[in-house]
ModelCIF file with pLDDT and N, C-alpha, C, O atoms, coordinates in Angstrom:
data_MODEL
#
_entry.id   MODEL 
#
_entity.id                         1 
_entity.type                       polymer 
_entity.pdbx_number_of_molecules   1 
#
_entity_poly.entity_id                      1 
_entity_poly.type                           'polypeptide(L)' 
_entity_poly.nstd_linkage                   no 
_entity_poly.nstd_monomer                   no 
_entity_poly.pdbx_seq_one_letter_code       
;(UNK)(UNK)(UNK)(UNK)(UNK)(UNK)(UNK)(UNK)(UNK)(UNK)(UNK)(UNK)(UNK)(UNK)(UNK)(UNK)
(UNK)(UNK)(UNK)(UNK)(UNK)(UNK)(UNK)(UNK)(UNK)(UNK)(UNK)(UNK)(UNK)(UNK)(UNK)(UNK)
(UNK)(UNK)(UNK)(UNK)(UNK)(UNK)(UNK)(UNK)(UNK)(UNK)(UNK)(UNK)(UNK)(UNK)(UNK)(UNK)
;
_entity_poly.pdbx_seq_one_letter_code_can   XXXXXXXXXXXXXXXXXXXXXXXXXXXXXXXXXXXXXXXXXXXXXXXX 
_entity_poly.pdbx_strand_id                 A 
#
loop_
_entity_poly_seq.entity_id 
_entity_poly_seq.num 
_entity_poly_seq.mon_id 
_entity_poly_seq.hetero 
1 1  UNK n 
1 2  UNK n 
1 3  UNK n 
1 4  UNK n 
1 5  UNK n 
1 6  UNK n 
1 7  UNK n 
1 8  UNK n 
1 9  UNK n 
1 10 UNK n 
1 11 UNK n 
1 12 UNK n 
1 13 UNK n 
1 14 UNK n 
1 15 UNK n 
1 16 UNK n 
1 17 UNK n 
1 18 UNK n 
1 19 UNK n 
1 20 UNK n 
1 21 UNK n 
1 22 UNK n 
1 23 UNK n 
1 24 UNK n 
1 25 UNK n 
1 26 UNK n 
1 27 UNK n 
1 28 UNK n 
1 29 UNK n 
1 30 UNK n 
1 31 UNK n 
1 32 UNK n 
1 33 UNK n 
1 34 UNK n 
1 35 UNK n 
1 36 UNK n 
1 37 UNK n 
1 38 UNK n 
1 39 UNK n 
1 40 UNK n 
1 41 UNK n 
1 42 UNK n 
1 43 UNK n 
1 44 UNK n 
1 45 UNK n 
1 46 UNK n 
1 47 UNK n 
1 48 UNK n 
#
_struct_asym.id          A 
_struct_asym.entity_id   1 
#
loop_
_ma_qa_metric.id 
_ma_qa_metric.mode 
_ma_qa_metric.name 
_ma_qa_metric.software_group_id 
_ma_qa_metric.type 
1 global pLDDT . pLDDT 
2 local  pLDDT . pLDDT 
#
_ma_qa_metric_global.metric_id      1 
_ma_qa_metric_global.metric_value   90.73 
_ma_qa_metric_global.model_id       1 
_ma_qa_metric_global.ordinal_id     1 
#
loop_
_ma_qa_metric_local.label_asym_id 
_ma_qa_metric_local.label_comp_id 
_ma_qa_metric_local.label_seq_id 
_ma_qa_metric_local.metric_id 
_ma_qa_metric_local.metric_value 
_ma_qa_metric_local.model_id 
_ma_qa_metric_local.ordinal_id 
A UNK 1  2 96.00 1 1  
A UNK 2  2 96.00 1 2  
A UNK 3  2 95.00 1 3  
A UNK 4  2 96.00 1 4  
A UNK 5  2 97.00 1 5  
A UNK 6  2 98.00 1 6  
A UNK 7  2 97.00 1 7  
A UNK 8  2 97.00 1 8  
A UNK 9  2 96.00 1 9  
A UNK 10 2 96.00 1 10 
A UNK 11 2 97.00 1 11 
A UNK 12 2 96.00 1 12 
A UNK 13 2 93.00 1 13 
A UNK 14 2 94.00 1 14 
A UNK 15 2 97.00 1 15 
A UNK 16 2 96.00 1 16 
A UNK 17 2 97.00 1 17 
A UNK 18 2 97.00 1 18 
A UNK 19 2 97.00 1 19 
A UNK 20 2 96.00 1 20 
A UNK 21 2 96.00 1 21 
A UNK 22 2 95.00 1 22 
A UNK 23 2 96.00 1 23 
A UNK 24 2 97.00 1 24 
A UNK 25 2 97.00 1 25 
A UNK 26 2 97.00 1 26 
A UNK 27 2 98.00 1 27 
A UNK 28 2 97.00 1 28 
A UNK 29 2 97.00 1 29 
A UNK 30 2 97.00 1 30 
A UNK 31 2 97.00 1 31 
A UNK 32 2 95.00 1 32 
A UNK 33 2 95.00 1 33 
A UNK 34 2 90.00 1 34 
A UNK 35 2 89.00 1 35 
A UNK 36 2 92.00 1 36 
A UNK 37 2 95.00 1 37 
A UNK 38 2 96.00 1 38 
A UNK 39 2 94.00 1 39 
A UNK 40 2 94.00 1 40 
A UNK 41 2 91.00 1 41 
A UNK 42 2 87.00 1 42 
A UNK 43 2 75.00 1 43 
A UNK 44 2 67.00 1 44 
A UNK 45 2 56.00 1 45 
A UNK 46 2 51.00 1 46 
A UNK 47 2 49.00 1 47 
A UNK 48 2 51.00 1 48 
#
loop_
_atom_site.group_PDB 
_atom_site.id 
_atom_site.type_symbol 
_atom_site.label_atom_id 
_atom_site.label_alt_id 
_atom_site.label_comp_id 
_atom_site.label_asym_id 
_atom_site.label_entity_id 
_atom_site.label_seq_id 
_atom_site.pdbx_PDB_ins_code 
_atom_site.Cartn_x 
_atom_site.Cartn_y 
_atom_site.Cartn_z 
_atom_site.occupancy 
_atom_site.B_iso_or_equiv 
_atom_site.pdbx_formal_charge 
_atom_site.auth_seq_id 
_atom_site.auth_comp_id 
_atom_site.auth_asym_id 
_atom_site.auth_atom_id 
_atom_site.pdbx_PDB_model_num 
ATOM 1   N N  . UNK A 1 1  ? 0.811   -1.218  0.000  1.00 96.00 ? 1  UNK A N  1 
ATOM 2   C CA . UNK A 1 1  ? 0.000   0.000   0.000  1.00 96.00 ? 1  UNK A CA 1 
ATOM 3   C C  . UNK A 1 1  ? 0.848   1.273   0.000  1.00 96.00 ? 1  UNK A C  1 
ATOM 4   O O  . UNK A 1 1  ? 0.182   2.303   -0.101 1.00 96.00 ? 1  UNK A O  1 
ATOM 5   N N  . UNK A 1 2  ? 2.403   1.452   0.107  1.00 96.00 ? 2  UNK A N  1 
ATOM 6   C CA . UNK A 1 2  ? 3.532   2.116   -0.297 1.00 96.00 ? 2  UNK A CA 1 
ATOM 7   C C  . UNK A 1 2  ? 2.694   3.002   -1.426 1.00 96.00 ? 2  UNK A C  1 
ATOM 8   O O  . UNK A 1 2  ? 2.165   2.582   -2.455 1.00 96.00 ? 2  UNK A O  1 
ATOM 9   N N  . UNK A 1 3  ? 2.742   4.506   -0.856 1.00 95.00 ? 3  UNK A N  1 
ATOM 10  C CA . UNK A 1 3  ? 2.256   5.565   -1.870 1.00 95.00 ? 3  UNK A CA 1 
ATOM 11  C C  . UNK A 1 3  ? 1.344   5.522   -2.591 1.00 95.00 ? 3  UNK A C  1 
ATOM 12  O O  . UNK A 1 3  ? 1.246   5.873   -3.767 1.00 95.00 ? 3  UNK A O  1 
ATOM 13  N N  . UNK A 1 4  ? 0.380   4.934   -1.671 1.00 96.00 ? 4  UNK A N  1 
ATOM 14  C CA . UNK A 1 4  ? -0.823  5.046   -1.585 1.00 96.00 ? 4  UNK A CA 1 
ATOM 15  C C  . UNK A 1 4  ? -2.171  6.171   -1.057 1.00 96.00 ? 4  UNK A C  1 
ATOM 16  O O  . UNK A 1 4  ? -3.265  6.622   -1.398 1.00 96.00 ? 4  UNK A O  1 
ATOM 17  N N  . UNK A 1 5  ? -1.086  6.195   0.069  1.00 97.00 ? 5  UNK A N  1 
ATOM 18  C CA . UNK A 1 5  ? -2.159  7.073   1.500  1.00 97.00 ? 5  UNK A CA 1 
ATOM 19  C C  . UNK A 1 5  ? -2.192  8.482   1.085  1.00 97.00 ? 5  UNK A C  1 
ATOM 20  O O  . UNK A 1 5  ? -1.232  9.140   0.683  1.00 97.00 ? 5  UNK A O  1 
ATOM 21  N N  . UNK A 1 6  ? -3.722  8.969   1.266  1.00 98.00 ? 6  UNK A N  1 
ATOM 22  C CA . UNK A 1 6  ? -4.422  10.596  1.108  1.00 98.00 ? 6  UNK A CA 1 
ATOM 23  C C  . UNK A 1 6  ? -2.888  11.403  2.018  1.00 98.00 ? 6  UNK A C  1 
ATOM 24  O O  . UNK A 1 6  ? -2.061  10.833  2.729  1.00 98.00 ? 6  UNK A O  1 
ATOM 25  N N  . UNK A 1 7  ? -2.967  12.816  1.649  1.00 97.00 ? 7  UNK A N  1 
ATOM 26  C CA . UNK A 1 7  ? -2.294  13.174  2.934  1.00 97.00 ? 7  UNK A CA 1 
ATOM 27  C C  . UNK A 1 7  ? -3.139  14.422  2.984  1.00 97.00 ? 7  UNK A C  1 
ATOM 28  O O  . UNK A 1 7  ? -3.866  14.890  2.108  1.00 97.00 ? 7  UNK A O  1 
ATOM 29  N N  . UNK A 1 8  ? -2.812  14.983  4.555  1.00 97.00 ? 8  UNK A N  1 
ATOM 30  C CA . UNK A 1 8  ? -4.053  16.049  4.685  1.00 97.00 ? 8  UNK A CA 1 
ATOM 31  C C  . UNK A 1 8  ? -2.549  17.120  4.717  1.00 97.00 ? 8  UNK A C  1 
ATOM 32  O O  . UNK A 1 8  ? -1.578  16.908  5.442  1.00 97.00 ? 8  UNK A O  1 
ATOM 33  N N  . UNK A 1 9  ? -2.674  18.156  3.837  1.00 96.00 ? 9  UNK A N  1 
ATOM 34  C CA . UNK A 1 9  ? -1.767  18.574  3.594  1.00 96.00 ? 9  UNK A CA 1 
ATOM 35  C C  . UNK A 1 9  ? -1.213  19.852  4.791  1.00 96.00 ? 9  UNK A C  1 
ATOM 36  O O  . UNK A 1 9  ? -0.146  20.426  5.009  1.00 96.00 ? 9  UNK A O  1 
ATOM 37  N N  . UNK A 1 10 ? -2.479  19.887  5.324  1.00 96.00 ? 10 UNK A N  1 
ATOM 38  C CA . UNK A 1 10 ? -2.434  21.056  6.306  1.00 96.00 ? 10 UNK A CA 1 
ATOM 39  C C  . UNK A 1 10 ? -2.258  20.852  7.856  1.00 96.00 ? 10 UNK A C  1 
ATOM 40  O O  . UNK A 1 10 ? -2.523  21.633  8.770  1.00 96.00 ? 10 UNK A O  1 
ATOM 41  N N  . UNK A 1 11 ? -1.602  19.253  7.899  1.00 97.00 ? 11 UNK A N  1 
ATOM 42  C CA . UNK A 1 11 ? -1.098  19.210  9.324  1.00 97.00 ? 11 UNK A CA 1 
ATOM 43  C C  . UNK A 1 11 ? 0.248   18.891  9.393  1.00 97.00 ? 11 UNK A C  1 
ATOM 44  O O  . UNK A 1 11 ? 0.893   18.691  8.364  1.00 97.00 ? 11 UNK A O  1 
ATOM 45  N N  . UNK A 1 12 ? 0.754   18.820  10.535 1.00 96.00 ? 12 UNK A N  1 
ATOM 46  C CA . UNK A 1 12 ? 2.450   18.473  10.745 1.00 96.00 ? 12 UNK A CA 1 
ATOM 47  C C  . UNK A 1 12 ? 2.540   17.175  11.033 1.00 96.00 ? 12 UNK A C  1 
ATOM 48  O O  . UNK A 1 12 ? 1.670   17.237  11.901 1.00 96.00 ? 12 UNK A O  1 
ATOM 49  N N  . UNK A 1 13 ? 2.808   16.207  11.045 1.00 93.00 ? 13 UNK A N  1 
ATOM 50  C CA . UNK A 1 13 ? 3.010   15.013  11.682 1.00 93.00 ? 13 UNK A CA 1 
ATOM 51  C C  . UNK A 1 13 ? 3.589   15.106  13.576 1.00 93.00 ? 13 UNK A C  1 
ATOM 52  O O  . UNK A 1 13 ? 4.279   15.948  14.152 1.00 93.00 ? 13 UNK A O  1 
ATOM 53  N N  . UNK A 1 14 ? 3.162   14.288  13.896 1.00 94.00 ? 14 UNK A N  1 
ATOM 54  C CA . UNK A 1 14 ? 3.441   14.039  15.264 1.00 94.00 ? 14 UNK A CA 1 
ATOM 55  C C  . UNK A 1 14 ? 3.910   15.460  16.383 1.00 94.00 ? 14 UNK A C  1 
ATOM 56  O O  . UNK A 1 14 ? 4.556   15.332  17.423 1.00 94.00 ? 14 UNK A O  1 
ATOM 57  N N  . UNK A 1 15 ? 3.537   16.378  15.984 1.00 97.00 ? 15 UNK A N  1 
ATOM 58  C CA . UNK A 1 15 ? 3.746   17.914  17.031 1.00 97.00 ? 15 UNK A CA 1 
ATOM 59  C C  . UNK A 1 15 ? 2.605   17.839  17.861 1.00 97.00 ? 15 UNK A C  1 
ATOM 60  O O  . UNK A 1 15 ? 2.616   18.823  18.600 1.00 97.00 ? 15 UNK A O  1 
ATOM 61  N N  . UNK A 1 16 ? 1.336   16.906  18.137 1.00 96.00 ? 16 UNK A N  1 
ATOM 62  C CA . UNK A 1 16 ? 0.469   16.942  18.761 1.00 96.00 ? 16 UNK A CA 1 
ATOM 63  C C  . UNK A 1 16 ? -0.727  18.442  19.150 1.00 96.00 ? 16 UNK A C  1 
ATOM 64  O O  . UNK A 1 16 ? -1.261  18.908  20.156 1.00 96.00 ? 16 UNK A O  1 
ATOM 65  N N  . UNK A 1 17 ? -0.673  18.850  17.196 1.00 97.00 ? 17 UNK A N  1 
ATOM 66  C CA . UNK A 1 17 ? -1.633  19.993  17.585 1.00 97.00 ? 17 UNK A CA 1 
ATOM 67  C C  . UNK A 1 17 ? -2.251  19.928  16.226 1.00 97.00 ? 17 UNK A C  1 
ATOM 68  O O  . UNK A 1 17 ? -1.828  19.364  15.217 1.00 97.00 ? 17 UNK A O  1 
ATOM 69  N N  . UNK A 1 18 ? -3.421  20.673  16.425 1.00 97.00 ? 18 UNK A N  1 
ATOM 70  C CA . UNK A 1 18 ? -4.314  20.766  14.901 1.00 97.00 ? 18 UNK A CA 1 
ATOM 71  C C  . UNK A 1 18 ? -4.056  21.875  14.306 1.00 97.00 ? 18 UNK A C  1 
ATOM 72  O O  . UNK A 1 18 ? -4.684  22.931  14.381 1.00 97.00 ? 18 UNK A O  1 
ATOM 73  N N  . UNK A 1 19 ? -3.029  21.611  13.651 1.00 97.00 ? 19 UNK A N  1 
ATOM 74  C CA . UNK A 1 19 ? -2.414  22.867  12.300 1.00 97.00 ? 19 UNK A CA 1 
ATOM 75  C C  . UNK A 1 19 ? -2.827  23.221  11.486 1.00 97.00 ? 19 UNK A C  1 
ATOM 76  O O  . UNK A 1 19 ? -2.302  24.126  10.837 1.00 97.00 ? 19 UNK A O  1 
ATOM 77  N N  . UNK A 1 20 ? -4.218  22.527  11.089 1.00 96.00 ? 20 UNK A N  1 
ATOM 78  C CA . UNK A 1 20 ? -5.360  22.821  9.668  1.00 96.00 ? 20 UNK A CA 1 
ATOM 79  C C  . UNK A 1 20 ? -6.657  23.087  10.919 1.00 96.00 ? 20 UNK A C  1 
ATOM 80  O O  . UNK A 1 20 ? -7.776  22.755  10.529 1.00 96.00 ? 20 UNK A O  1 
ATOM 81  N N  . UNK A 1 21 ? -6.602  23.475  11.913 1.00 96.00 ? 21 UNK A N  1 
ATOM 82  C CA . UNK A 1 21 ? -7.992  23.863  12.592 1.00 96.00 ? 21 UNK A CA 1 
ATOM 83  C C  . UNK A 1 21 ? -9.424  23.044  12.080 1.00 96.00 ? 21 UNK A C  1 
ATOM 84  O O  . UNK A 1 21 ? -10.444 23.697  11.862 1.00 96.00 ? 21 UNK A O  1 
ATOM 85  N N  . UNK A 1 22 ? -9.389  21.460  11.903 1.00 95.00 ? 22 UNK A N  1 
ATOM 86  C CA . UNK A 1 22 ? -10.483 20.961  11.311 1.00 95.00 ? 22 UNK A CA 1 
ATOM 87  C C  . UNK A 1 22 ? -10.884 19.886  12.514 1.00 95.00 ? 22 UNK A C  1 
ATOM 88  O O  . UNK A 1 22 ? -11.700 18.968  12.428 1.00 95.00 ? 22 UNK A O  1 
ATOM 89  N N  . UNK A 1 23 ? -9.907  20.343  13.897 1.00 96.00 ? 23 UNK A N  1 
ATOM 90  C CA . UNK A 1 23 ? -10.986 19.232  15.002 1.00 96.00 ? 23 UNK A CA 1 
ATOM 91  C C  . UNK A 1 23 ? -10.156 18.345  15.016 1.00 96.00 ? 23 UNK A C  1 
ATOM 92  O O  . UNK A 1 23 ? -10.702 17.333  15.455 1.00 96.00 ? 23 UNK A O  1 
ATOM 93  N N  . UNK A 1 24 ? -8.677  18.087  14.668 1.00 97.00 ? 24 UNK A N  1 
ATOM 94  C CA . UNK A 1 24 ? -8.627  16.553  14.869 1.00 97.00 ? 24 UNK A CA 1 
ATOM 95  C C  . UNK A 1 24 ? -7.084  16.861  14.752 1.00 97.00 ? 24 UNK A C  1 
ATOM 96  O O  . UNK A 1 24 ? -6.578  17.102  13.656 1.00 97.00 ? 24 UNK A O  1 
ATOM 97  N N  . UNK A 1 25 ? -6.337  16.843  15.953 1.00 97.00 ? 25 UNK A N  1 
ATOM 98  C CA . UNK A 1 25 ? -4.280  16.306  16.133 1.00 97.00 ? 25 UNK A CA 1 
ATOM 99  C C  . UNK A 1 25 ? -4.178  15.486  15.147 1.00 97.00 ? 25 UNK A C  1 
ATOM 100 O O  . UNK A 1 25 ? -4.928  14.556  14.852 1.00 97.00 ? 25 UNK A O  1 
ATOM 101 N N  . UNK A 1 26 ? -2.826  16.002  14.420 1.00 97.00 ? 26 UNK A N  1 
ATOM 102 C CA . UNK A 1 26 ? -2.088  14.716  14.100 1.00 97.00 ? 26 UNK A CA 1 
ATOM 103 C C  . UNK A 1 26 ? -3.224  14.150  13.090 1.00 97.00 ? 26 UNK A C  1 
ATOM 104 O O  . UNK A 1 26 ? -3.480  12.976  13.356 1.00 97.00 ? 26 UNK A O  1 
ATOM 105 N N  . UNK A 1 27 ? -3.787  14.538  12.273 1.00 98.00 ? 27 UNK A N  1 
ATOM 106 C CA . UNK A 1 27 ? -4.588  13.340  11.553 1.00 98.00 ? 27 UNK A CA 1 
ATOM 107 C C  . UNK A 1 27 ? -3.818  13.822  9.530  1.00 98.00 ? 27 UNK A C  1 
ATOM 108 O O  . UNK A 1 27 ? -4.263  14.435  8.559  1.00 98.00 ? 27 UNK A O  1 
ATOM 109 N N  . UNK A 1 28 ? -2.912  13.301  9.764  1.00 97.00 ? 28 UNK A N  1 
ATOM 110 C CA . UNK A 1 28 ? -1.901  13.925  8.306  1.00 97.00 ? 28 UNK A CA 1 
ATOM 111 C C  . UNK A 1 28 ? -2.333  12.665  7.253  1.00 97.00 ? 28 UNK A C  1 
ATOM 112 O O  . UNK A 1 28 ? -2.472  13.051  6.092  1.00 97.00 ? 28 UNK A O  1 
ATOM 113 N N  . UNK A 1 29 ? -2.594  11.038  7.508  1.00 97.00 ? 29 UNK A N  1 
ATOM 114 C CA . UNK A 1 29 ? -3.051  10.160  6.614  1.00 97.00 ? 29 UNK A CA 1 
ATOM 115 C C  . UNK A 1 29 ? -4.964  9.796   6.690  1.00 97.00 ? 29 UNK A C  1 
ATOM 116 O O  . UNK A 1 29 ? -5.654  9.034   6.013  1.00 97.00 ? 29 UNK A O  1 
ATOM 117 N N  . UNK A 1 30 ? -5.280  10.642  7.713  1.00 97.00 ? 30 UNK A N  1 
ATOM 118 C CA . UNK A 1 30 ? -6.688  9.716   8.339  1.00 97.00 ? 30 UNK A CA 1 
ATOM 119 C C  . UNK A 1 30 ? -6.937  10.268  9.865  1.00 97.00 ? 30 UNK A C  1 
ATOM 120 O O  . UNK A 1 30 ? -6.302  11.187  10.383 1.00 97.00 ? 30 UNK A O  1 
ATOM 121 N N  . UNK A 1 31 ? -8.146  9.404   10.566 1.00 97.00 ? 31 UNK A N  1 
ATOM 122 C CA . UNK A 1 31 ? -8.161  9.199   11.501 1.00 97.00 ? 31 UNK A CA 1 
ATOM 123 C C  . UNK A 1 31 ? -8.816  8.344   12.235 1.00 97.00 ? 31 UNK A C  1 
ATOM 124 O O  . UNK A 1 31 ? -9.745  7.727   11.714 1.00 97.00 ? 31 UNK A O  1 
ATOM 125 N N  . UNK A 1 32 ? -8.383  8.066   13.966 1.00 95.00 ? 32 UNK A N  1 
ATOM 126 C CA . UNK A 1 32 ? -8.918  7.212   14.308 1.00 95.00 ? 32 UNK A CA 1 
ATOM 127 C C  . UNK A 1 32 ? -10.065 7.389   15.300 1.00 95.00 ? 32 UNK A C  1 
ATOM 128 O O  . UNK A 1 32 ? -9.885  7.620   16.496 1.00 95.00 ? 32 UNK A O  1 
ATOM 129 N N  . UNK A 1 33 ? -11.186 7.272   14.752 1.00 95.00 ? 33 UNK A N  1 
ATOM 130 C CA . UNK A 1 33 ? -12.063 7.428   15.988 1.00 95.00 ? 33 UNK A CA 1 
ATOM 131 C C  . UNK A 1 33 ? -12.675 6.887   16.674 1.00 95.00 ? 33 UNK A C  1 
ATOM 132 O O  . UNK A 1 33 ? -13.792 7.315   16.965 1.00 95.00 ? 33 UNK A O  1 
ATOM 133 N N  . UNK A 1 34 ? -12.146 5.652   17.237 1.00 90.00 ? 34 UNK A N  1 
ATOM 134 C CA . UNK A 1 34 ? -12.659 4.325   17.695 1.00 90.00 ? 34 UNK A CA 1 
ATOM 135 C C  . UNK A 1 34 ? -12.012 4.884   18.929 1.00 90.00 ? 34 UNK A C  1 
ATOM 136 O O  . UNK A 1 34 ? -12.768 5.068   19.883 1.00 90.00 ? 34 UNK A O  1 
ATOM 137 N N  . UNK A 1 35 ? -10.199 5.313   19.141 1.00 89.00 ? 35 UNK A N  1 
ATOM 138 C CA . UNK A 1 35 ? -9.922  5.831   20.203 1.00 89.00 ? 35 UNK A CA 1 
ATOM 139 C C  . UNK A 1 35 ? -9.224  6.805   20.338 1.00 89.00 ? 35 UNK A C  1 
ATOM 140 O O  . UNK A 1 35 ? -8.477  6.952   21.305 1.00 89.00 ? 35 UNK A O  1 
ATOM 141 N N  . UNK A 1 36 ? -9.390  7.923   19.066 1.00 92.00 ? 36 UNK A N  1 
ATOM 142 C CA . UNK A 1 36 ? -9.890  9.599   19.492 1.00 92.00 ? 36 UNK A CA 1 
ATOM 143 C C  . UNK A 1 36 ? -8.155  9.726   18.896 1.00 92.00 ? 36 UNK A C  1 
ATOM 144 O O  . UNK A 1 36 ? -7.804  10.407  19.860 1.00 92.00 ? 36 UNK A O  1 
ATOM 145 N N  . UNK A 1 37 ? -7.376  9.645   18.401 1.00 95.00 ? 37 UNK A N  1 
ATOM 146 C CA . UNK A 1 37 ? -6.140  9.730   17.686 1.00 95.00 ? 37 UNK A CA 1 
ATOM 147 C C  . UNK A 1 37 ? -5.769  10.116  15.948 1.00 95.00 ? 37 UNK A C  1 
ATOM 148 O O  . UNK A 1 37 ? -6.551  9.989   15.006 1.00 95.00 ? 37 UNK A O  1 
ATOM 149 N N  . UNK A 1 38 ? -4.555  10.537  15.905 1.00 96.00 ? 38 UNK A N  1 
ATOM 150 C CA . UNK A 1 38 ? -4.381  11.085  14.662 1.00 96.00 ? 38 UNK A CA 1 
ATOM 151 C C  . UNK A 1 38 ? -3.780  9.449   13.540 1.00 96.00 ? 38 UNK A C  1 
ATOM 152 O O  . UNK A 1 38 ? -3.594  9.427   12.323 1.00 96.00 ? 38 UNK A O  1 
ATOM 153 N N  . UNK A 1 39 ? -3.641  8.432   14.432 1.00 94.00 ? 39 UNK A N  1 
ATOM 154 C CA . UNK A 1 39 ? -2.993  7.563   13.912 1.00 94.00 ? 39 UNK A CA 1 
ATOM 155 C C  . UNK A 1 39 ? -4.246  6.222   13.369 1.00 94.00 ? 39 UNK A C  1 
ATOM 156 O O  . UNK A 1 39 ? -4.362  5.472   14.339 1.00 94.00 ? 39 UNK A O  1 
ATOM 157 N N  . UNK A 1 40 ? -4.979  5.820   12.424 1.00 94.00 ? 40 UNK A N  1 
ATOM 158 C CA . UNK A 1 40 ? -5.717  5.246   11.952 1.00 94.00 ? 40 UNK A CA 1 
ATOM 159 C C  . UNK A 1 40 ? -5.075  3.483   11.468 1.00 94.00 ? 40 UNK A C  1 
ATOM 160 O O  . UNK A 1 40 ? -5.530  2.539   10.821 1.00 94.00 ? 40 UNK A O  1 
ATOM 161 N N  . UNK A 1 41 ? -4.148  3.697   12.015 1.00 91.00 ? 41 UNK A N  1 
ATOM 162 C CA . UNK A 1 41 ? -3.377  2.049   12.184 1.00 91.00 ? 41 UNK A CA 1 
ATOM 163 C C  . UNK A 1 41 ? -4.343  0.804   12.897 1.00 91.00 ? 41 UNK A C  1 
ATOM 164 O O  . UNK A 1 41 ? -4.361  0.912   14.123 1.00 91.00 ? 41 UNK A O  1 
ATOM 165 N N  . UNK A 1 42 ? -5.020  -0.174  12.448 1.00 87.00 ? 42 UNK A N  1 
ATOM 166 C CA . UNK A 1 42 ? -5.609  -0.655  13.777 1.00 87.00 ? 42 UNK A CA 1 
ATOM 167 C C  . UNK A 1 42 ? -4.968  -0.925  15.017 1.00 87.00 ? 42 UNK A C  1 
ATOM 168 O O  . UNK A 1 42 ? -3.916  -0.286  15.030 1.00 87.00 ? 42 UNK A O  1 
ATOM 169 N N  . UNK A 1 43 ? -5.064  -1.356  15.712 1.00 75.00 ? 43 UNK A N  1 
ATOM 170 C CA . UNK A 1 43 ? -4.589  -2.637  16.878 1.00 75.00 ? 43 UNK A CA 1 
ATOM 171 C C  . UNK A 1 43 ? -3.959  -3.370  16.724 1.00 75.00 ? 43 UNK A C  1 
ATOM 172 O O  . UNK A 1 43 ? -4.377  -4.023  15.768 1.00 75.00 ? 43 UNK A O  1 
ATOM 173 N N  . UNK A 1 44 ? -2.734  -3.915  17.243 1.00 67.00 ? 44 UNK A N  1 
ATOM 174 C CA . UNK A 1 44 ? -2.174  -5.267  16.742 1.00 67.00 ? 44 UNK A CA 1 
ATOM 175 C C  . UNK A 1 44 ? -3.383  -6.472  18.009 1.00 67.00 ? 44 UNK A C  1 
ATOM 176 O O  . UNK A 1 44 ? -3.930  -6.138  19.059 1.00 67.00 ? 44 UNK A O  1 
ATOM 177 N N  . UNK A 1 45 ? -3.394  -7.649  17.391 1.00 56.00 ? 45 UNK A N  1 
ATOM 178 C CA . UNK A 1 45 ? -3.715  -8.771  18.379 1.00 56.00 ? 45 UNK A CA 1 
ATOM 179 C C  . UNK A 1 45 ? -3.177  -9.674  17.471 1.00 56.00 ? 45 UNK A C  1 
ATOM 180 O O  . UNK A 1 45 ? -3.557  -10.143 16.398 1.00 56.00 ? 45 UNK A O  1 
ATOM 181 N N  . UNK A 1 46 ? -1.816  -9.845  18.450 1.00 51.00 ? 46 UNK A N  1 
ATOM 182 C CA . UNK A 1 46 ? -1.619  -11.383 17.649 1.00 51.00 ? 46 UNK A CA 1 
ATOM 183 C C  . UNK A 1 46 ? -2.128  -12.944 17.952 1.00 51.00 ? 46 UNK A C  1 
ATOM 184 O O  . UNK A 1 46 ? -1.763  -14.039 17.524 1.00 51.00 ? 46 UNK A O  1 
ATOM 185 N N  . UNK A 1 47 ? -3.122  -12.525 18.872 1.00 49.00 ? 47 UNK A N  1 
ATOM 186 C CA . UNK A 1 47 ? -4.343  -13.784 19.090 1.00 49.00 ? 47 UNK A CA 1 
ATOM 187 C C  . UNK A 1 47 ? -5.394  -14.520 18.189 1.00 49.00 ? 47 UNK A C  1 
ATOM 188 O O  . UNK A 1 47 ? -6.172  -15.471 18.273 1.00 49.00 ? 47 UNK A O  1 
ATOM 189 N N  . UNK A 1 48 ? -4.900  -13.327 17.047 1.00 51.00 ? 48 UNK A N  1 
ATOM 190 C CA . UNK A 1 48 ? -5.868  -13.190 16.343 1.00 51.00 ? 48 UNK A CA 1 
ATOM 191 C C  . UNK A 1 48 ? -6.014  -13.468 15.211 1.00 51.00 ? 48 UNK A C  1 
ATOM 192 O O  . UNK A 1 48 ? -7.090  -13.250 14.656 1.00 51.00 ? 48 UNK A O  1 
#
């Protein structure tokens, strides 16, 4: 999936602030709102 991913052009990566004022840290590929983060990676479970 290498150069693939949207980018939101109007944030910084990992500075932990909303640099495009649209509500949401850190959200430069996505986001996650299952548990409120800029990082849209799932979970690992390797139970699983």
């Amino acid at each position: 999936l290498q150069g693939r991913f949207w980018t939101n052009n109007g944030e910084i990566a990992g500075n932990g602030l909303d640099d495009d004022n649209n509500g949401y840290v850190d959200d430069v590929n996505g986001y996650d709102f299952a548990n409120g983060t800029g990082d849209p990676t799932p979970e690992d479970d390797p139970y699983s």
